[in-house]
Protein backbone atom coordinates (compact mmCIF):
# COMPACT_ATOMS: atom_id res chain seq x y z
CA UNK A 1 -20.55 -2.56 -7.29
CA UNK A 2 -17.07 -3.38 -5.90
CA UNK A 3 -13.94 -1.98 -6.85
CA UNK A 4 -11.90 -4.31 -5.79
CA UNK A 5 -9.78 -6.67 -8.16
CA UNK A 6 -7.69 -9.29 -7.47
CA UNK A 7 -4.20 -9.23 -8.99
CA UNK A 8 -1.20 -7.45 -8.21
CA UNK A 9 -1.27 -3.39 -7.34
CA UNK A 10 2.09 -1.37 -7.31
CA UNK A 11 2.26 2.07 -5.83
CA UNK A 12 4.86 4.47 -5.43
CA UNK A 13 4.94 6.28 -2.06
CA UNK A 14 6.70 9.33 -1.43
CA UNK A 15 7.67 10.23 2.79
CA UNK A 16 9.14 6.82 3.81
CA UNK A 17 12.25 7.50 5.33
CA UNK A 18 13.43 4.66 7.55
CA UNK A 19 12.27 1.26 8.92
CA UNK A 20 9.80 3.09 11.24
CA UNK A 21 7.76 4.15 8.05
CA UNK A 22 7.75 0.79 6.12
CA UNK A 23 6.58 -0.52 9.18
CA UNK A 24 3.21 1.67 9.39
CA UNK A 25 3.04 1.95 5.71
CA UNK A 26 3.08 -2.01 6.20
CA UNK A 27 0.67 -1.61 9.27
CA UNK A 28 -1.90 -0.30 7.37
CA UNK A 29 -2.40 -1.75 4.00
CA UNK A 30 -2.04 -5.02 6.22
CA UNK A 31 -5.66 -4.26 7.61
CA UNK A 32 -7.37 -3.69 4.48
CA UNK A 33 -9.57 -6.32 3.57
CA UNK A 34 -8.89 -8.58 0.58
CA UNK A 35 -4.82 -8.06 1.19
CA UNK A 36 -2.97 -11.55 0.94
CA UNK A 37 0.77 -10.68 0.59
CA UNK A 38 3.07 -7.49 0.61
CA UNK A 39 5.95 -6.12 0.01
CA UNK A 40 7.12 -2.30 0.96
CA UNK A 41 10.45 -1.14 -0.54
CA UNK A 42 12.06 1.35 0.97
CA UNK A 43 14.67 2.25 -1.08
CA UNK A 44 12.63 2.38 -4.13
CA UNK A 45 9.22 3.89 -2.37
CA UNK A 46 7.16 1.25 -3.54
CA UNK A 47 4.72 -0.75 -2.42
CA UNK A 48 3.47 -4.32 -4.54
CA UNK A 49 0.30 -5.30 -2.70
CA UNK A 50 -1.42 -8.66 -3.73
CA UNK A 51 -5.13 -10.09 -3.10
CA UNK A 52 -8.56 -9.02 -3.86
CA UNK A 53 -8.00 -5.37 -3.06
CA UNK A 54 -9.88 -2.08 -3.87
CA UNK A 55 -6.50 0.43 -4.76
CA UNK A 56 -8.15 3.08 -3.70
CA UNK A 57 -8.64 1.86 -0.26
CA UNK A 58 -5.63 0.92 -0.22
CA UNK A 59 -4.19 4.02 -1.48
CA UNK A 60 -6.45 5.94 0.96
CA UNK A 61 -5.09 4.19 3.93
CA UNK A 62 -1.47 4.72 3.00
CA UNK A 63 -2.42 8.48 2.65
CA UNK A 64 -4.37 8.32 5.82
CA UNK A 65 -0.56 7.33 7.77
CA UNK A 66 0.72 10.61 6.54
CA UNK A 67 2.05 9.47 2.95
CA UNK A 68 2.04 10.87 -0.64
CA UNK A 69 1.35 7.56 -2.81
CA UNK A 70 0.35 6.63 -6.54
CA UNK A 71 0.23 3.77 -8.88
CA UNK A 72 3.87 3.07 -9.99
């Protein structure tokens, strides 16, 4: 059974602190399959992530870079 559904996901993410972070935060949830557009925030810690996605793969790769992170 997959977990993945399309739509929109929005996560908070706590540790960014300049460009250098949204760019690996970026980085990563760019390589997880099913991802078709996103957007990292960094003044507001967030992260909107759209495409046939599993969020906690997602989330798991985001906390794999070194992050804190949770559905917003």
């Amino acid at each position: 059974m997959s977990n993945r559904r399309s739509g929109e996901l929005n996560l908070t993410v706590t540790g960014m602190t300049c460009q250098g972070c949204v760019g690996t935060v970026r980085r990563v949830v760019s390589a997880v399959q099913g991802v078709e557009d996103l957007a990292v925030d960094l003044d507001t810690g967030t992260v909107r992530v759209r495409g046939a996605v599993d969020p906690e793969g997602v989330m798991a790769a985001i906390r794999d870079a070194g992050y804190e992170v949770c559905r917003a």
